[in-house]
C-alpha atoms as a PDB file:
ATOM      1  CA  UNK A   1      20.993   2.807   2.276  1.00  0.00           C
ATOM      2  CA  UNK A   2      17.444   3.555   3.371  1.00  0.00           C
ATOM      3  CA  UNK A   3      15.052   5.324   1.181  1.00  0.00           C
ATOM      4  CA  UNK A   4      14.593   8.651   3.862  1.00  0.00           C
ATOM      5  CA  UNK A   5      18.508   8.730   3.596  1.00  0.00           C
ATOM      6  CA  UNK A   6      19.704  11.454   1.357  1.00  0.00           C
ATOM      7  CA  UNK A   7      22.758  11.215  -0.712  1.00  0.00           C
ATOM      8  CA  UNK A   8      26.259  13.000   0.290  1.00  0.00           C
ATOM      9  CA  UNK A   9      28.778  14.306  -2.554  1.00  0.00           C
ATOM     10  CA  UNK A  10      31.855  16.120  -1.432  1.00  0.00           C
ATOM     11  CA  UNK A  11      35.701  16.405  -1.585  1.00  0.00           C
ATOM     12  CA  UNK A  12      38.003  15.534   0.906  1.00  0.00           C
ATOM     13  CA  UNK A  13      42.185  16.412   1.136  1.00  0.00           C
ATOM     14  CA  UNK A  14      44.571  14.421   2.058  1.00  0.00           C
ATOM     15  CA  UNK A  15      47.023  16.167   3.916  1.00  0.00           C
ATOM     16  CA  UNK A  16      50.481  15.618   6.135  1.00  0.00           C
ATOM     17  CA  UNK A  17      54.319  15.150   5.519  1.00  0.00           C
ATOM     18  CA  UNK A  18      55.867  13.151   3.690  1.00  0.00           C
ATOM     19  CA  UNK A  19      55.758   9.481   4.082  1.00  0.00           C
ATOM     20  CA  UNK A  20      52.815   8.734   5.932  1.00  0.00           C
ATOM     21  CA  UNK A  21      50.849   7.027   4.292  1.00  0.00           C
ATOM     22  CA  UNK A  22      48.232   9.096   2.351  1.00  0.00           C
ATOM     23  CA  UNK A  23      48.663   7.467  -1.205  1.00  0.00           C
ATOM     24  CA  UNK A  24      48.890   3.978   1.107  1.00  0.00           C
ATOM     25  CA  UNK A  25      45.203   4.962   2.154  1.00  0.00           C
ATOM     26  CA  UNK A  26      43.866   6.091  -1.538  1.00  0.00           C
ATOM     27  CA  UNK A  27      44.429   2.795  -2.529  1.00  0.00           C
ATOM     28  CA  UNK A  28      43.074   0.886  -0.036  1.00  0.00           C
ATOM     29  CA  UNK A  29      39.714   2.742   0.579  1.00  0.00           C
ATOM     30  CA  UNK A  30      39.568   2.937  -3.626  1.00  0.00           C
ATOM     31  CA  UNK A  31      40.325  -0.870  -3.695  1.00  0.00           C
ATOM     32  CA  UNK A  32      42.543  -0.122  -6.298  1.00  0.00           C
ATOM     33  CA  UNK A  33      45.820   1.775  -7.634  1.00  0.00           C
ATOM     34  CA  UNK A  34      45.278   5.094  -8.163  1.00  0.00           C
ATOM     35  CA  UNK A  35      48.376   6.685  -6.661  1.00  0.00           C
ATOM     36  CA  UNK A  36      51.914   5.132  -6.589  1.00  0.00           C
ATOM     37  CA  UNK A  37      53.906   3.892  -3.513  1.00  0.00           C
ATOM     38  CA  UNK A  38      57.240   4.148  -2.212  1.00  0.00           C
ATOM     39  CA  UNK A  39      59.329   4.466   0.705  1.00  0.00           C
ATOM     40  CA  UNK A  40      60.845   7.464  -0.867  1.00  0.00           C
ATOM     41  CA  UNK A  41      59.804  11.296   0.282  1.00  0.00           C
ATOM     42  CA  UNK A  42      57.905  12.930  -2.091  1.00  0.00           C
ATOM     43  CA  UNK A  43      56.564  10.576  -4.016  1.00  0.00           C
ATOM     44  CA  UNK A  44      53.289  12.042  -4.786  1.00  0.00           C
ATOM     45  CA  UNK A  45      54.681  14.694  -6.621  1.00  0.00           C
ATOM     46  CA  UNK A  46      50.632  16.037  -8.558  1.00  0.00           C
ATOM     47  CA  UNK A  47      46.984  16.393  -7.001  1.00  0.00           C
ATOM     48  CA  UNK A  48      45.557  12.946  -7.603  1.00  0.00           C
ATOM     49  CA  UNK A  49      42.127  12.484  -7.817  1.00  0.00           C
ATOM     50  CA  UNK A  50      40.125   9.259  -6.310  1.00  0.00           C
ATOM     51  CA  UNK A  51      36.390   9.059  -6.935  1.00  0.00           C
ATOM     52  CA  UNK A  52      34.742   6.612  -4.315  1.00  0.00           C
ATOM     53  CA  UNK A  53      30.993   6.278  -5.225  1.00  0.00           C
ATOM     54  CA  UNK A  54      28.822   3.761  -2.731  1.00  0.00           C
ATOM     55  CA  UNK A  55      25.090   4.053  -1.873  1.00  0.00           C
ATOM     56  CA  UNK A  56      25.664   6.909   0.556  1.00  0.00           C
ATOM     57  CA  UNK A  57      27.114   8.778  -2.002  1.00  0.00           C
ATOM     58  CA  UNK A  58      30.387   9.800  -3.584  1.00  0.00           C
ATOM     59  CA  UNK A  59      33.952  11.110  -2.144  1.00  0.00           C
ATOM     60  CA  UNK A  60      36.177  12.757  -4.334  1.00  0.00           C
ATOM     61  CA  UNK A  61      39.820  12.276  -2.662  1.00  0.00           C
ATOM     62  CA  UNK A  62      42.590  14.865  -3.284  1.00  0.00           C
ATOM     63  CA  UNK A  63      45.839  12.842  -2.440  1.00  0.00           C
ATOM     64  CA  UNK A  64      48.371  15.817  -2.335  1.00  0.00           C
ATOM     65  CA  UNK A  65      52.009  16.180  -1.769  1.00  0.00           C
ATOM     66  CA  UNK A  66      53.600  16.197   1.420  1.00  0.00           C
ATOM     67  CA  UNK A  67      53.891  19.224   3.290  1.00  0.00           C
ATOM     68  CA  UNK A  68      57.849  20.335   3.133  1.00  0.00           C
ATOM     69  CA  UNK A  69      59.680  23.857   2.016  1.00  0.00           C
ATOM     70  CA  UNK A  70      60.220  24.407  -1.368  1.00  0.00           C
ATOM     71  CA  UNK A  71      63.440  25.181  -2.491  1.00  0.00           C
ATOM     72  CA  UNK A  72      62.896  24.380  -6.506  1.00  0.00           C
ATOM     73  CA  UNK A  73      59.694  25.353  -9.148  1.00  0.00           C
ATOM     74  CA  UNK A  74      58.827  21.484  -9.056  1.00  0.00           C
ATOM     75  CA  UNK A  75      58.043  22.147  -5.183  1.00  0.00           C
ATOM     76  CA  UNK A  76      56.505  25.204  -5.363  1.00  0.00           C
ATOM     77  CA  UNK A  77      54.230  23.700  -7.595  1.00  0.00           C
ATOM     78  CA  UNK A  78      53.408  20.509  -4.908  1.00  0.00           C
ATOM     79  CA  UNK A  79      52.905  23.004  -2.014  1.00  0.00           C
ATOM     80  CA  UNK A  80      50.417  25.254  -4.680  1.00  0.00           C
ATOM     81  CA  UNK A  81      48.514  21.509  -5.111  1.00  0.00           C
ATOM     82  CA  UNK A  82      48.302  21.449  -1.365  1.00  0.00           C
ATOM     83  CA  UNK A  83      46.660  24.917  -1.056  1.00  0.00           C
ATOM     84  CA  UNK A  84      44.094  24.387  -3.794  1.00  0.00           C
ATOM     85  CA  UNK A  85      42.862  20.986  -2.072  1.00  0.00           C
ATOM     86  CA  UNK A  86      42.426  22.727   1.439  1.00  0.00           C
ATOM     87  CA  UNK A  87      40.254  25.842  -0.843  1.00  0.00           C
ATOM     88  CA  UNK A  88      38.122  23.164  -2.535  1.00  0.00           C
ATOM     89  CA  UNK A  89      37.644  20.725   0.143  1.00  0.00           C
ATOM     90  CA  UNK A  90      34.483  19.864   2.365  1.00  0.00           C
ATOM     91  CA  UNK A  91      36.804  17.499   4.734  1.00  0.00           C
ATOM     92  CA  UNK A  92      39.986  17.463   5.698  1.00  0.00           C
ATOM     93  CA  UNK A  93      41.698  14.262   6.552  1.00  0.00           C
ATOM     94  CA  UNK A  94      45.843  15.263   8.283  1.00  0.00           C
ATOM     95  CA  UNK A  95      48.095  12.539   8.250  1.00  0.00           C
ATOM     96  CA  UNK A  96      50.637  11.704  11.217  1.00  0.00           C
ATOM     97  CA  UNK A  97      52.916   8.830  11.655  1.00  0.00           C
ATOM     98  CA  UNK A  98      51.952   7.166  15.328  1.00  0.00           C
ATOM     99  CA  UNK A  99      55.684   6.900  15.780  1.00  0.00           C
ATOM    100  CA  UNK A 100      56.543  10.385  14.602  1.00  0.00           C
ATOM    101  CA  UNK A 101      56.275  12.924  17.234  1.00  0.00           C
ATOM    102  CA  UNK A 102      57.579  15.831  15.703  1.00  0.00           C
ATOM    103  CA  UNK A 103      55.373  19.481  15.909  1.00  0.00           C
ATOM    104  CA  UNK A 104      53.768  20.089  12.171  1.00  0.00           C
ATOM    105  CA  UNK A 105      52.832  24.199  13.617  1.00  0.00           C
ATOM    106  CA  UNK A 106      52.575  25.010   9.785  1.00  0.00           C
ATOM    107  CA  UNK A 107      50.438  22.346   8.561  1.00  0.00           C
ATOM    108  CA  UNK A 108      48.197  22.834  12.295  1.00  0.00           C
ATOM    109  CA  UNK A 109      48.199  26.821  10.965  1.00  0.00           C
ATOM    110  CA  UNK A 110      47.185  25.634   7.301  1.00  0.00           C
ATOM    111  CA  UNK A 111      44.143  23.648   8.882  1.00  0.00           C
ATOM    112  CA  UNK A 112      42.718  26.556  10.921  1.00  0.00           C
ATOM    113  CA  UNK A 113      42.790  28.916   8.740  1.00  0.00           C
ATOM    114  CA  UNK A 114      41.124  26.552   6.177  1.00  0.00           C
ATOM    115  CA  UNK A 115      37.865  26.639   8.375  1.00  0.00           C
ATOM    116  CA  UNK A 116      36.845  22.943   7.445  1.00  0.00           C
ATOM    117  CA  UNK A 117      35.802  20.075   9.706  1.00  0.00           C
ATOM    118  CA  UNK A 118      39.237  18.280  10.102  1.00  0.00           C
ATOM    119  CA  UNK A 119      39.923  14.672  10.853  1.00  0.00           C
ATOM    120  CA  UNK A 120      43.790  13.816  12.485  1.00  0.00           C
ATOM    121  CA  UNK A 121      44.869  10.682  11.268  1.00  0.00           C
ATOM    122  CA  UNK A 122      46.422   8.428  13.220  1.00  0.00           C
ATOM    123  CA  UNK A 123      48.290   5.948  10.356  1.00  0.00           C
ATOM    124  CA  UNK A 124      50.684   2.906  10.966  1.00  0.00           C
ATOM    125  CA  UNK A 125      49.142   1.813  14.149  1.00  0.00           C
ATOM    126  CA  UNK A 126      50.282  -2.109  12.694  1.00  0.00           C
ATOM    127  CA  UNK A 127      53.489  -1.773  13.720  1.00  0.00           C
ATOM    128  CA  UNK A 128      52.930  -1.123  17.574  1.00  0.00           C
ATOM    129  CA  UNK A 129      50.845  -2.477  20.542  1.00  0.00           C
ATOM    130  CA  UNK A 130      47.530  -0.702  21.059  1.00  0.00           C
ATOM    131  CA  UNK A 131      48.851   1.607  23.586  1.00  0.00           C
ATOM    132  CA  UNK A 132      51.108   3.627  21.511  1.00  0.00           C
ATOM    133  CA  UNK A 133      47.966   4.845  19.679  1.00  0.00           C
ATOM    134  CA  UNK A 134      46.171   6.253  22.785  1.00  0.00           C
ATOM    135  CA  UNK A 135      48.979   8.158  23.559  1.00  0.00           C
ATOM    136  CA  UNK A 136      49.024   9.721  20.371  1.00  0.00           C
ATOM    137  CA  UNK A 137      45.799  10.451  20.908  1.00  0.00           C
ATOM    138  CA  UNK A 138      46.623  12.186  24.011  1.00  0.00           C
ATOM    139  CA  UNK A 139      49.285  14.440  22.349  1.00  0.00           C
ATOM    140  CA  UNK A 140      47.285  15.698  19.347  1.00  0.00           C
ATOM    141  CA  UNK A 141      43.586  15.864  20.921  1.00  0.00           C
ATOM    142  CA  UNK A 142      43.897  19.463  22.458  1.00  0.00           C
ATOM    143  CA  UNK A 143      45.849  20.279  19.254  1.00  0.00           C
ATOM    144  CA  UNK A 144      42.949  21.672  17.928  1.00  0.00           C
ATOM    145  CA  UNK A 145      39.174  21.542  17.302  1.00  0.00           C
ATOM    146  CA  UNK A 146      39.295  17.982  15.716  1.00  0.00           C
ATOM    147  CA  UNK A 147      35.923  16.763  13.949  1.00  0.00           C
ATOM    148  CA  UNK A 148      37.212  13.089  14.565  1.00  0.00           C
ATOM    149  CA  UNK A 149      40.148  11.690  15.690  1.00  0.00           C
ATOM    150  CA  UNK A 150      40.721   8.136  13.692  1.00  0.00           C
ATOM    151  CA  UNK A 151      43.893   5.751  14.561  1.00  0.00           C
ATOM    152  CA  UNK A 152      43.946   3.528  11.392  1.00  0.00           C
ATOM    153  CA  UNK A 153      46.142   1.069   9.518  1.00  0.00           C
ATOM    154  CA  UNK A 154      46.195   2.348   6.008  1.00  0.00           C
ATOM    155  CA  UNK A 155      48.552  -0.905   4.875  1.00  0.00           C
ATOM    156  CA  UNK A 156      46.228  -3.574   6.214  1.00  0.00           C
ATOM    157  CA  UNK A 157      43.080  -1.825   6.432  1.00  0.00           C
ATOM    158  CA  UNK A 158      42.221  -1.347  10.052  1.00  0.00           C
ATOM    159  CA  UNK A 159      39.694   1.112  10.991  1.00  0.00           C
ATOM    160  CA  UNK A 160      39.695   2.480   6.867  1.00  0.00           C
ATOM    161  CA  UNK A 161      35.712   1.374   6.472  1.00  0.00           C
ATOM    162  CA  UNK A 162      35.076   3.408   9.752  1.00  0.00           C
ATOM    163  CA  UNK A 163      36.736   6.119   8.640  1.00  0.00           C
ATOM    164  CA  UNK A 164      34.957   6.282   5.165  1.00  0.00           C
ATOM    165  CA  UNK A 165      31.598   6.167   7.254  1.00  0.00           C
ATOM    166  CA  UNK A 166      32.988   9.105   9.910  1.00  0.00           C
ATOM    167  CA  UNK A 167      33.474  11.048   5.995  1.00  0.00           C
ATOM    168  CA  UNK A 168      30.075  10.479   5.395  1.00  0.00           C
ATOM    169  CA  UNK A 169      28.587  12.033   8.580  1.00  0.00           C
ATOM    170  CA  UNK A 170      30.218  15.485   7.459  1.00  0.00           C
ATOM    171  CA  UNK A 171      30.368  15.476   3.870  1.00  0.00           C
ATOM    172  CA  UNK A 172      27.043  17.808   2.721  1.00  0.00           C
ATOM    173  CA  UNK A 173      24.175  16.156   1.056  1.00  0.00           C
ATOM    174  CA  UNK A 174      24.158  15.940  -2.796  1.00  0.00           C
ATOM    175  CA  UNK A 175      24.339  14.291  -6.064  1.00  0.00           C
ATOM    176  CA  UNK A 176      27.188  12.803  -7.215  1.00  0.00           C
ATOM    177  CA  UNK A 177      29.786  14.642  -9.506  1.00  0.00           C
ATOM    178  CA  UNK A 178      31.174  11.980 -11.497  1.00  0.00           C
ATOM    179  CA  UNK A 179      29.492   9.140 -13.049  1.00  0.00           C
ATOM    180  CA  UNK A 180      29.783   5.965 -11.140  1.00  0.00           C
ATOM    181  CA  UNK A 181      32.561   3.720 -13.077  1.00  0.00           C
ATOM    182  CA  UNK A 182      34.615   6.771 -12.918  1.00  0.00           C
ATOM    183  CA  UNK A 183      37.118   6.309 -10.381  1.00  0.00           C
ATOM    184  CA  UNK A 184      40.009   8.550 -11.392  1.00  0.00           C
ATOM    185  CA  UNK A 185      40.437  11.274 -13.903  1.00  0.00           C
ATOM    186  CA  UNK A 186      44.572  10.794 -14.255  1.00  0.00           C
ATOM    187  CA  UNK A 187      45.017  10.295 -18.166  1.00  0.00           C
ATOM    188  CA  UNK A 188      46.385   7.042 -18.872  1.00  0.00           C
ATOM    189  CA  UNK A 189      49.926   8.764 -20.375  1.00  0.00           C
ATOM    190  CA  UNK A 190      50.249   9.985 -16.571  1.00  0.00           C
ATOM    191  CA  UNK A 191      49.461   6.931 -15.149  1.00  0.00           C
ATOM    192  CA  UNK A 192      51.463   4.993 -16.836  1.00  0.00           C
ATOM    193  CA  UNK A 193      54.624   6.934 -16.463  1.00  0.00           C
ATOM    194  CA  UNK A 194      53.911   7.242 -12.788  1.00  0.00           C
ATOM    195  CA  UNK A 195      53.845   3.308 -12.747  1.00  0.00           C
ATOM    196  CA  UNK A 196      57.186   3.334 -14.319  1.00  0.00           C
ATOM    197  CA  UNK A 197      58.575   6.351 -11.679  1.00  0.00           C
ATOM    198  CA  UNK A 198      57.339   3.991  -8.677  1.00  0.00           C
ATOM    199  CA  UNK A 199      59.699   0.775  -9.840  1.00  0.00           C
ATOM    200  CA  UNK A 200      62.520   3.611 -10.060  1.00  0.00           C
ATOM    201  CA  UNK A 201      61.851   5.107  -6.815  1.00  0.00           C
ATOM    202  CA  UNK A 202      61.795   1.467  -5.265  1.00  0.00           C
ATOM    203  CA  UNK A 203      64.929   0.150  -7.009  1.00  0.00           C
ATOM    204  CA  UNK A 204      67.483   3.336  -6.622  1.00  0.00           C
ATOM    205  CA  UNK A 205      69.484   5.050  -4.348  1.00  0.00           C
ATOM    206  CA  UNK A 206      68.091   7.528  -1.663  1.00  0.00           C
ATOM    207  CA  UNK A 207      69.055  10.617  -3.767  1.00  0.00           C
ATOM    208  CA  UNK A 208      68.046   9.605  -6.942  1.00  0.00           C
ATOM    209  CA  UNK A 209      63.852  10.158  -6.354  1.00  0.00           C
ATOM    210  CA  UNK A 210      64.017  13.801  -5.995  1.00  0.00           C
ATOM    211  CA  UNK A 211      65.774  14.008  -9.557  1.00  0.00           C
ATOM    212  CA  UNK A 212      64.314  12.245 -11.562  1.00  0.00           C
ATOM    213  CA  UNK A 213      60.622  12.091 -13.680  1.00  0.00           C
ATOM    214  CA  UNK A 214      59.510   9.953 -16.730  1.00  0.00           C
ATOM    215  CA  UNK A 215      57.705  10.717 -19.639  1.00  0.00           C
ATOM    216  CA  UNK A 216      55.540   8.321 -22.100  1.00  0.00           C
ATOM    217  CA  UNK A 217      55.740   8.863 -25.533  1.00  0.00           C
ATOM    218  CA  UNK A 218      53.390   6.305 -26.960  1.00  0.00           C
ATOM    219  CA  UNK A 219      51.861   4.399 -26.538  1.00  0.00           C
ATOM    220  CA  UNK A 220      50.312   1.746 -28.741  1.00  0.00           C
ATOM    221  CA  UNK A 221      47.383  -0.595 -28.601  1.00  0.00           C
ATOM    222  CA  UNK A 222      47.658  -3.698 -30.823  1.00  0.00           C
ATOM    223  CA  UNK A 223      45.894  -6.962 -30.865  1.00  0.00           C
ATOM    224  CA  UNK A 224      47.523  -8.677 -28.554  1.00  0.00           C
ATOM    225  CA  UNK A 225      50.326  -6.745 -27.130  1.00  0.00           C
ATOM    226  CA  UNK A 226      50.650  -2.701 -25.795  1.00  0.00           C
ATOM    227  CA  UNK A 227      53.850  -0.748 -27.024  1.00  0.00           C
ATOM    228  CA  UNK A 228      54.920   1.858 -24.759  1.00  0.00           C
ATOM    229  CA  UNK A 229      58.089   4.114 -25.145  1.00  0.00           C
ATOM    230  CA  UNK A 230      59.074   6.380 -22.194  1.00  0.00           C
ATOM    231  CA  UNK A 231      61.796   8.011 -20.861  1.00  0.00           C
ATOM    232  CA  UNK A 232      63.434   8.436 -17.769  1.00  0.00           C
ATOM    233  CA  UNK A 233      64.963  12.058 -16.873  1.00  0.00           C
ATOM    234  CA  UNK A 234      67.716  12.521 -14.538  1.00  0.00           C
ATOM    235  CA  UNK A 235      70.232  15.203 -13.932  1.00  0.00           C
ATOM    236  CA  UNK A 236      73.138  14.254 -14.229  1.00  0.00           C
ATOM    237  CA  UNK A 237      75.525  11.769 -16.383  1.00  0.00           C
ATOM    238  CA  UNK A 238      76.562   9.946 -12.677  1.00  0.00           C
ATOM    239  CA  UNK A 239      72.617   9.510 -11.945  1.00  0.00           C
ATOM    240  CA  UNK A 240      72.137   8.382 -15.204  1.00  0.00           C
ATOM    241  CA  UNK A 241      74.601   5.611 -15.006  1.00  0.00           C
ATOM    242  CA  UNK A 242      73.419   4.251 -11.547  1.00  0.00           C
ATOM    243  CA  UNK A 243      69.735   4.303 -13.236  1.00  0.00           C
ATOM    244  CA  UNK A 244      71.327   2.266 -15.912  1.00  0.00           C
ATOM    245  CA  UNK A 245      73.168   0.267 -14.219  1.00  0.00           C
ATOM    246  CA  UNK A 246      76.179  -2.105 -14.705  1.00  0.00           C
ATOM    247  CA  UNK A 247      75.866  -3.699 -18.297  1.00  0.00           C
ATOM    248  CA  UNK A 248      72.305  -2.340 -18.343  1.00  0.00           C
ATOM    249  CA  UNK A 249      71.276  -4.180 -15.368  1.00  0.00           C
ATOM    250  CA  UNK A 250      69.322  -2.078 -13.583  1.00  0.00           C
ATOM    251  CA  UNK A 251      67.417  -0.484 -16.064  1.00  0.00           C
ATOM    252  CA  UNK A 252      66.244  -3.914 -17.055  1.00  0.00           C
ATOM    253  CA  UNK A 253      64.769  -4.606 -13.587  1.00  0.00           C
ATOM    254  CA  UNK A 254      63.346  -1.658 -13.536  1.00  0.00           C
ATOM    255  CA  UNK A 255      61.344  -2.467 -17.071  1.00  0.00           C
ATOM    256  CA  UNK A 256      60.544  -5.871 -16.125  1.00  0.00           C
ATOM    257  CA  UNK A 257      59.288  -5.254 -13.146  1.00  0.00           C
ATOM    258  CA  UNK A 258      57.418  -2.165 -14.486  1.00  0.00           C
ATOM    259  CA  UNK A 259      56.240  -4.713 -17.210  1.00  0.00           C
ATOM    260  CA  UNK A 260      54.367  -6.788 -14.807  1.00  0.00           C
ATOM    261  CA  UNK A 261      52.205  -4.308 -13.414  1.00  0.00           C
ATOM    262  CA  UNK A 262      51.230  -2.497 -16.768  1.00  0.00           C
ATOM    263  CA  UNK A 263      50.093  -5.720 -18.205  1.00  0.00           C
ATOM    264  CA  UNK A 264      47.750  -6.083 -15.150  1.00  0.00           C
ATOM    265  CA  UNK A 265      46.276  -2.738 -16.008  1.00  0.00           C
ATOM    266  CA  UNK A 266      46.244  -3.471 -19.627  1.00  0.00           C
ATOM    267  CA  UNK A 267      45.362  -6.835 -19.021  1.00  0.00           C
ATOM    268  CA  UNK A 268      47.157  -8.056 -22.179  1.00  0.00           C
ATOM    269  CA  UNK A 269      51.001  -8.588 -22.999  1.00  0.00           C
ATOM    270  CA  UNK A 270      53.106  -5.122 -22.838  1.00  0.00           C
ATOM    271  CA  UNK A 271      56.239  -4.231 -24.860  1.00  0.00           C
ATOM    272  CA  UNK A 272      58.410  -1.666 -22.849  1.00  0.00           C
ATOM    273  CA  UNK A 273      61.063   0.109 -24.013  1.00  0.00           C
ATOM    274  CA  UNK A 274      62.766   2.647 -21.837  1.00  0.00           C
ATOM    275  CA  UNK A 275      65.497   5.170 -22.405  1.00  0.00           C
ATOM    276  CA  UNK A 276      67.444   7.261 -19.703  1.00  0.00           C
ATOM    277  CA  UNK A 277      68.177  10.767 -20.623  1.00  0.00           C
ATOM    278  CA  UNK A 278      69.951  13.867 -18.941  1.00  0.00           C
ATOM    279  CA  UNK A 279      67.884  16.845 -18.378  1.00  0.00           C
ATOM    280  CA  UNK A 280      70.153  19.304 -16.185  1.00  0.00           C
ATOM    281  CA  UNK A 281      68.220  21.093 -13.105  1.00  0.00           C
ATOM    282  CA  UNK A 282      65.017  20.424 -14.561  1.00  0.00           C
ATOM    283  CA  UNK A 283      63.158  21.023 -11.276  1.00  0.00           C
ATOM    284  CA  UNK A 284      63.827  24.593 -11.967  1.00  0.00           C
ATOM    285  CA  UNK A 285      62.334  24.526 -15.990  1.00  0.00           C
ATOM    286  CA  UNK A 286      59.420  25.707 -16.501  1.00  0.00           C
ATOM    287  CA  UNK A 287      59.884  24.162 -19.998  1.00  0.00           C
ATOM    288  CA  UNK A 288      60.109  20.770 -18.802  1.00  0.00           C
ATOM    289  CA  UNK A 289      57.470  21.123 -15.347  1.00  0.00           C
ATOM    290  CA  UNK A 290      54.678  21.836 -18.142  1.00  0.00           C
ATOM    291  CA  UNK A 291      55.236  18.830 -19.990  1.00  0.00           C
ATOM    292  CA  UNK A 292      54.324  17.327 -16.648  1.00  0.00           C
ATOM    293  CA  UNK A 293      51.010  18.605 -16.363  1.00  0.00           C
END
């Protein structure tokens, strides 16, 4: 960065529906795992936070739910993540699909009233030839008043360093917020159990990610191995079997698996010990959705 350049400190949302890539893009502009992944709708389920700091300055990221209707406490508390990250931020960044042509009038209604420079996001352009981007272009560009329109491949990186330097441009100039080698303020408890929630969401049925959430309850640092016990929650004794799994089979996968990538954040050998519990219509407890703050 040169010397006359001042430094630029500000917040951006991520917003969109479901599925399109948002947590995909956290990652790879962070160059590392903040949020999990899956295939699975609503996977980001809490505001995460992703603190980029370079020489131009520092981006605070809020990765939010996807935009859907709420029909259960749990999802009225997504959409109310949503709404805080379009008050607080400086930029917003909306998500589409390339291949998903379907008319998002509420989230387009959200954004104007929200009076901040907006970006549309053009994600997944890997998976088709270069023309199916331009005319995605040409739907959304009279949409509205965008800052920047940005086709990008969040999975392999295409276009993601241009769009960090398009932030930039509109972010307003100021010192950073967080110190530098922070790059995430998720507790490790949190992280941990959303580690364990991904390797569910990618192992079980389609109905089984909307029901269920985990919950660490220690976790223990010794010399050469970590201890964790958490627990999975589900709704019902039939989901709690297929988490389970014939003579404990899946549950098993689901810990190894779940193993492999805590010891990489660790970096040192991990014990895990999971349990599957029934917690009936706990989307609707306010009880339980505090315990997941």
């Amino acid at each position: 960065m040169k010397t006359n350049e001042k430094r630029k400190s500000g917040y951006v949302a991520l917003i969109g529906r479901t599925n399109v890539g948002k947590s995909t893009f956290l990652n790879r502009i962070m160059e590392t795992k903040v949020s999990i992944v899956s295939d699975k709708p609503q996977t980001t389920r809490k505001q995460i936070l992703g603190i980029k700091t370079t020489d131009n300055g520092q981006i605070v990221f809020f990765d939010s739910p996807g935009i859907h209707i709420p029909q259960y406490k749990l999802n009225e508390r997504m959409m109310k993540d949503v709404h805080n990250s379009l008050l607080d931020a400086d930029v917003i960044l909306y998500f589409i699909d390339v291949a998903d042509k379907r008319k998002d009038s509420f989230i387009i209604d959200l954004i104007k009233n929200s009076d901040k420079p907006a970006f549309i996001i053009i994600n997944k352009i890997d998976k088709f030839k270069k023309s199916k981007a331009l005319d995605r272009i040409n739907d959304v560009k009279d949409v509205l008043g965008w800052a920047e329109i940005v086709p990008i491949s969040a999975l392999t990186g295409t276009n993601v360093e241009l769009l960090e330097n398009l932030i930039f441009k509109y972010l307003p100039e100021g010192e950073n917020f967080y110190s530098e080698e922070e790059y995430t303020l998720q507790t490790e408890k949190f992280f941990v159990s959303e580690l364990i929630r991904e390797k569910v969401l990618n192992l079980t049925r389609d109905e089984l990610p909307f029901t269920t959430f985990t919950k660490v309850h220690e976790i223990t640092d010794k010399a050469k191995v970590v201890y964790i016990r958490a627990e999975i929650f589900v709704e019902t004794k039939s989901q709690k079997k297929i988490v389970v799994g014939n003579k404990a089979s899946l549950i098993k996968q689901i810990g190894e698996t779940g193993r492999k990538d805590l010891e990489d954040y660790f970096d040192k050998k991990v014990f895990l010990e999971l349990f599957v519990k029934v917690a009936p219509n706990w989307r609707n407890s306010s009880v339980v959705l505090a315990e997941l703050e």
